[in-house]
C-alpha atoms as a PDB file:
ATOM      1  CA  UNK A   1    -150.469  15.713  56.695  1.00  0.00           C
ATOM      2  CA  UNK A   2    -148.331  18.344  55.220  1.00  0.00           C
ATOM      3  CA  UNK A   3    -148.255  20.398  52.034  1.00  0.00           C
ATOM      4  CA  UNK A   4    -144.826  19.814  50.747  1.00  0.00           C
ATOM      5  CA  UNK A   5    -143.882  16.189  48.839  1.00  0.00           C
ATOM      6  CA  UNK A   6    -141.395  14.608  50.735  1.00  0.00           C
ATOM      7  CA  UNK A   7    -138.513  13.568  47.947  1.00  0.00           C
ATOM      8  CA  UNK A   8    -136.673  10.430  47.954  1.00  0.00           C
ATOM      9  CA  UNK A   9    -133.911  11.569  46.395  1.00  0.00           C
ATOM     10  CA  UNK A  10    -131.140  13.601  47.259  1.00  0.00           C
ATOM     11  CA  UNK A  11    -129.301  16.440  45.587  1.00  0.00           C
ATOM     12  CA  UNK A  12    -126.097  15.098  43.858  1.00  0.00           C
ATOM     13  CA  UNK A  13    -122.812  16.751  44.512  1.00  0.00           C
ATOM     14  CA  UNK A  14    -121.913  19.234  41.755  1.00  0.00           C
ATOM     15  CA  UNK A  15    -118.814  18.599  39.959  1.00  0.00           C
ATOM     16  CA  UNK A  16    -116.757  21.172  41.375  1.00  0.00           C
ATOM     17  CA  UNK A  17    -117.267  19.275  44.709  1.00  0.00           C
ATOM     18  CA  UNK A  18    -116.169  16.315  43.599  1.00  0.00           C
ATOM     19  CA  UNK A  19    -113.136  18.191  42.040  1.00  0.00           C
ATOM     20  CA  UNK A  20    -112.187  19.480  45.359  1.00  0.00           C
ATOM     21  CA  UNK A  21    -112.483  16.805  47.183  1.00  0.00           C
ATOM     22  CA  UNK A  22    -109.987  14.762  44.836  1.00  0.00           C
ATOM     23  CA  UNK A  23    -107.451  17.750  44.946  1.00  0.00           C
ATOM     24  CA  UNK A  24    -107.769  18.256  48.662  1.00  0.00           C
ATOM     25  CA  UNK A  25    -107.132  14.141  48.740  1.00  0.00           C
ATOM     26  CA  UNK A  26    -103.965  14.663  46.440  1.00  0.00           C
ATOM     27  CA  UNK A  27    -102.500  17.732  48.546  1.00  0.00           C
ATOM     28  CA  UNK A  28    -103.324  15.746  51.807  1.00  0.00           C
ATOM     29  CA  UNK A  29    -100.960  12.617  50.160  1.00  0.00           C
ATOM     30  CA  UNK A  30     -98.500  15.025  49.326  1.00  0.00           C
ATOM     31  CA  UNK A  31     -98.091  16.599  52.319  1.00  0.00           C
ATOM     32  CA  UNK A  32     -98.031  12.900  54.093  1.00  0.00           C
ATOM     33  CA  UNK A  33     -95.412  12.166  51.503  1.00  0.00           C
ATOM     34  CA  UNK A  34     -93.338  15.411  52.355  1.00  0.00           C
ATOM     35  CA  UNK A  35     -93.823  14.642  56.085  1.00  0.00           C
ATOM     36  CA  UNK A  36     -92.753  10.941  56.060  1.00  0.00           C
ATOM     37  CA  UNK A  37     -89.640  11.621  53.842  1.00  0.00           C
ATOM     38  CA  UNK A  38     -89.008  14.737  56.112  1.00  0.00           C
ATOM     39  CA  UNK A  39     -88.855  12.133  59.035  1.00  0.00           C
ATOM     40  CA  UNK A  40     -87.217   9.537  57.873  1.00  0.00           C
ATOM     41  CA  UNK A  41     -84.271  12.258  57.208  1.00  0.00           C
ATOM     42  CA  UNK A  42     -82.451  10.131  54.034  1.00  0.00           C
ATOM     43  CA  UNK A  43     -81.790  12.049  50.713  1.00  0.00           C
ATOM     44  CA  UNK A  44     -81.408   9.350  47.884  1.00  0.00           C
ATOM     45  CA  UNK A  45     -77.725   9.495  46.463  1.00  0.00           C
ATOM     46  CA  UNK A  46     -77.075   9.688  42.833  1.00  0.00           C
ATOM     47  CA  UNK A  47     -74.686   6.888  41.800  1.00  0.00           C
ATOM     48  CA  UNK A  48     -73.130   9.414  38.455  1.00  0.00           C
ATOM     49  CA  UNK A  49     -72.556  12.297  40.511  1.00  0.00           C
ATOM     50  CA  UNK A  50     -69.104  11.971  40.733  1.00  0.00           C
ATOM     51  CA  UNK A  51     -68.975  11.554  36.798  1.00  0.00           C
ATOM     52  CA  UNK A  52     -71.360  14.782  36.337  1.00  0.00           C
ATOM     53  CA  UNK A  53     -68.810  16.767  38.834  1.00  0.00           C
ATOM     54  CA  UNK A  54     -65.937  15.475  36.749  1.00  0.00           C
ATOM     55  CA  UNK A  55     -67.535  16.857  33.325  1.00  0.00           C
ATOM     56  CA  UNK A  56     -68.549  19.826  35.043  1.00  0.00           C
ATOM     57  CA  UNK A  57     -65.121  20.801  35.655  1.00  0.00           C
ATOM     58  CA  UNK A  58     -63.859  19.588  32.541  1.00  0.00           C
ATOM     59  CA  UNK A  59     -66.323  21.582  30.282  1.00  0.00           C
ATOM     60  CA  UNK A  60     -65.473  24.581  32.603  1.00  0.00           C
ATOM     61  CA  UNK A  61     -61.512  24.442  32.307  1.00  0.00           C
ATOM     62  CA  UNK A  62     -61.894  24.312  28.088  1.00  0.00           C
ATOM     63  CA  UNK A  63     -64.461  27.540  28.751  1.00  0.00           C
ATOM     64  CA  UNK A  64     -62.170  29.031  30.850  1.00  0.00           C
ATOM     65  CA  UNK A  65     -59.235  28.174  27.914  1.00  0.00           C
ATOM     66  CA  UNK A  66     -61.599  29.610  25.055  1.00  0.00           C
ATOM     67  CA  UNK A  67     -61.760  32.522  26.610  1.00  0.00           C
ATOM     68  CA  UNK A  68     -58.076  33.005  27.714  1.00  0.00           C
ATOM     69  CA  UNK A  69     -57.357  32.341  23.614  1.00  0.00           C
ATOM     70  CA  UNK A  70     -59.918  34.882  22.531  1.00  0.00           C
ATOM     71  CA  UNK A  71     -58.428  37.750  24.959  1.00  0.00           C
ATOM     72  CA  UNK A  72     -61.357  38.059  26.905  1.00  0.00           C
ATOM     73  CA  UNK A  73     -60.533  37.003  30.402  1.00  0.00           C
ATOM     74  CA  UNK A  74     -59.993  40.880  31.431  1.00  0.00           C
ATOM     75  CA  UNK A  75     -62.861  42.254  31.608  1.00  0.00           C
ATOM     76  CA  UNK A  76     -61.920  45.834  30.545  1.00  0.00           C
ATOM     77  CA  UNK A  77     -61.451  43.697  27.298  1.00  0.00           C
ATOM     78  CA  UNK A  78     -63.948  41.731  27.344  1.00  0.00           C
ATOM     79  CA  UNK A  79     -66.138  45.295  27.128  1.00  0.00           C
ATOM     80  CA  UNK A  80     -63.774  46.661  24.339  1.00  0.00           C
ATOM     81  CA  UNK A  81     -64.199  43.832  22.312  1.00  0.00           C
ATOM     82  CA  UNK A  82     -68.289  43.409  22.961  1.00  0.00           C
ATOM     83  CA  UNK A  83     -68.389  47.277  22.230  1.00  0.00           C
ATOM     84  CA  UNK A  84     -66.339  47.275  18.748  1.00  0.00           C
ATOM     85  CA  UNK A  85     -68.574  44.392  17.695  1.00  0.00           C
ATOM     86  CA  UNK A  86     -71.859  45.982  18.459  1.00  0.00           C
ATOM     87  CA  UNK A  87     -70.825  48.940  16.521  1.00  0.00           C
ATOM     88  CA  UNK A  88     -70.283  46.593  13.978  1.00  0.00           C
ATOM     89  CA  UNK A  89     -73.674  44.919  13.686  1.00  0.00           C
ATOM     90  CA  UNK A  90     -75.162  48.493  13.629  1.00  0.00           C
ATOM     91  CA  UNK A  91     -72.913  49.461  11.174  1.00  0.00           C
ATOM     92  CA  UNK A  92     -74.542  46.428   9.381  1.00  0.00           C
ATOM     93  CA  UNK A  93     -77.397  47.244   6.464  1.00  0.00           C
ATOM     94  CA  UNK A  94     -80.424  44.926   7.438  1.00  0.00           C
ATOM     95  CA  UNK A  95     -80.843  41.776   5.231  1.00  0.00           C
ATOM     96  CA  UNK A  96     -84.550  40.306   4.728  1.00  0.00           C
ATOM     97  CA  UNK A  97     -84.758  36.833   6.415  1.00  0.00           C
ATOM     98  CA  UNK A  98     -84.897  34.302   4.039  1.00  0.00           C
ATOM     99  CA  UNK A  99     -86.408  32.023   7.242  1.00  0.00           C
ATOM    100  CA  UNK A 100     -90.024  30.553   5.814  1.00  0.00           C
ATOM    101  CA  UNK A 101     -92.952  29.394   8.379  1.00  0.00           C
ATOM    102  CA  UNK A 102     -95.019  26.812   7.321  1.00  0.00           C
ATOM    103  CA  UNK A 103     -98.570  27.812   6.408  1.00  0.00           C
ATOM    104  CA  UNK A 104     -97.688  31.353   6.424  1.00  0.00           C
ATOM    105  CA  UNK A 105     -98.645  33.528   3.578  1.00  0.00           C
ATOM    106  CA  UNK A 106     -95.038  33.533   2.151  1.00  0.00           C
ATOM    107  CA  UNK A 107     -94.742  30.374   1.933  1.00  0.00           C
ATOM    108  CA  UNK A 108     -97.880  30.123   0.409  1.00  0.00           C
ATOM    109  CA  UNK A 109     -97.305  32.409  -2.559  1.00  0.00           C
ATOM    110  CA  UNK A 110     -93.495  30.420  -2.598  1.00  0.00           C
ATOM    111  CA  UNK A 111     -95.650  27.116  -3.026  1.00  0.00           C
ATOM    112  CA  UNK A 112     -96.246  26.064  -6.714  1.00  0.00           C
ATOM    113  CA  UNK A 113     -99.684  25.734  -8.032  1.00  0.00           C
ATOM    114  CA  UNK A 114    -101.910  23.063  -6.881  1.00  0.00           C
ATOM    115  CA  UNK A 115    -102.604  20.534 -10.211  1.00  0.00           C
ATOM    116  CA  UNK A 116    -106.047  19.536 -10.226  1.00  0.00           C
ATOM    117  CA  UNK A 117    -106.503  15.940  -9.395  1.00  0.00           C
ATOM    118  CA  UNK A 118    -107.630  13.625 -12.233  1.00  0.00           C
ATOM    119  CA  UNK A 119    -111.192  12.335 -11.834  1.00  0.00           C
ATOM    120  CA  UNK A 120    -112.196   9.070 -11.313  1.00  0.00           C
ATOM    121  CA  UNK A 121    -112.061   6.531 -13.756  1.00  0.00           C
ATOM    122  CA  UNK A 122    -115.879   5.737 -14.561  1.00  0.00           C
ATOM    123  CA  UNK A 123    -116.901   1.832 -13.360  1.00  0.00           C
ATOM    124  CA  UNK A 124    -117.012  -0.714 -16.277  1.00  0.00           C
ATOM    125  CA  UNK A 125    -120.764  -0.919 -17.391  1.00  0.00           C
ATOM    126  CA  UNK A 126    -121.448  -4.887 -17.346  1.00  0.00           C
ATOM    127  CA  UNK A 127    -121.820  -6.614 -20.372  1.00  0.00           C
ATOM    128  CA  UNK A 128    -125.603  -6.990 -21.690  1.00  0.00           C
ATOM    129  CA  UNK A 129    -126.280 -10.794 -20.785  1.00  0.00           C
ATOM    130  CA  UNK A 130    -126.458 -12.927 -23.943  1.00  0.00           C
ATOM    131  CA  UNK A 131    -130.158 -13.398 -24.633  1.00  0.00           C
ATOM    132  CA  UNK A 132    -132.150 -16.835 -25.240  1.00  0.00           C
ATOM    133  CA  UNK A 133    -134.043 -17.571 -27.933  1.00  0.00           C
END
């Protein structure tokens, strides 16, 4: 006979195994996935890429326009012009923001005074039943 109980039961997997074992099962799809489109060597086509190309170079030309117009296509310029209008904005006495955050202090002490909410009406006391006599 021997000294140690025999247990029917086993140890259950902890929950980090079981974790693992569903992320290694998603990587090992993926990488099937990766592999089988890898093979089968087709890249889907996108049906509005001509129309996306065509915008593309439509928005571009009207940048490039904008910035013909504004004198900035030289880029000598381009760096007079950026470096007159940062000494501008230094030039420029700071303002307070008048930008409030919800639930922030400020706009607490902004919000007007709660009004205390009326109390509830007090429920009808039933009439005394006539009596017989």
């Amino acid at each position: 006979m021997s000294s140690t109980p025999e247990t029917s039961t086993s140890t259950p997997a902890g929950k980090g195994a079981t974790f693992t074992f569903v992320l290694g099962a998603f990587a090992a799809f993926a990488v099937l996935l990766s592999l089988f489109q890898a093979w089968k060597g087709e890249t889907p086509s996108d049906p509005r890429a001509a129309d996306r190309l065509a915008f593309t170079a439509e928005i571009q030309k009207a940048q490039n326009e904008l910035i013909g117009k504004m004198g900035i296509s030289d880029k000598a310029k381009a760096a007079a012009l950026f470096a007159k209008t940062a000494e501008a904005l230094k030039a420029k006495a700071p303002a307070a923001s008048k930008t409030v955050v919800p639930g922030s202090p400020t706009q607490l002490k902004m919000a007007p005074p709660a009004t205390p909410a009326a109390a509830p009406a007090a429920p009808a006391t039933p009439a005394a039943a006539p009596t017989a006599k």
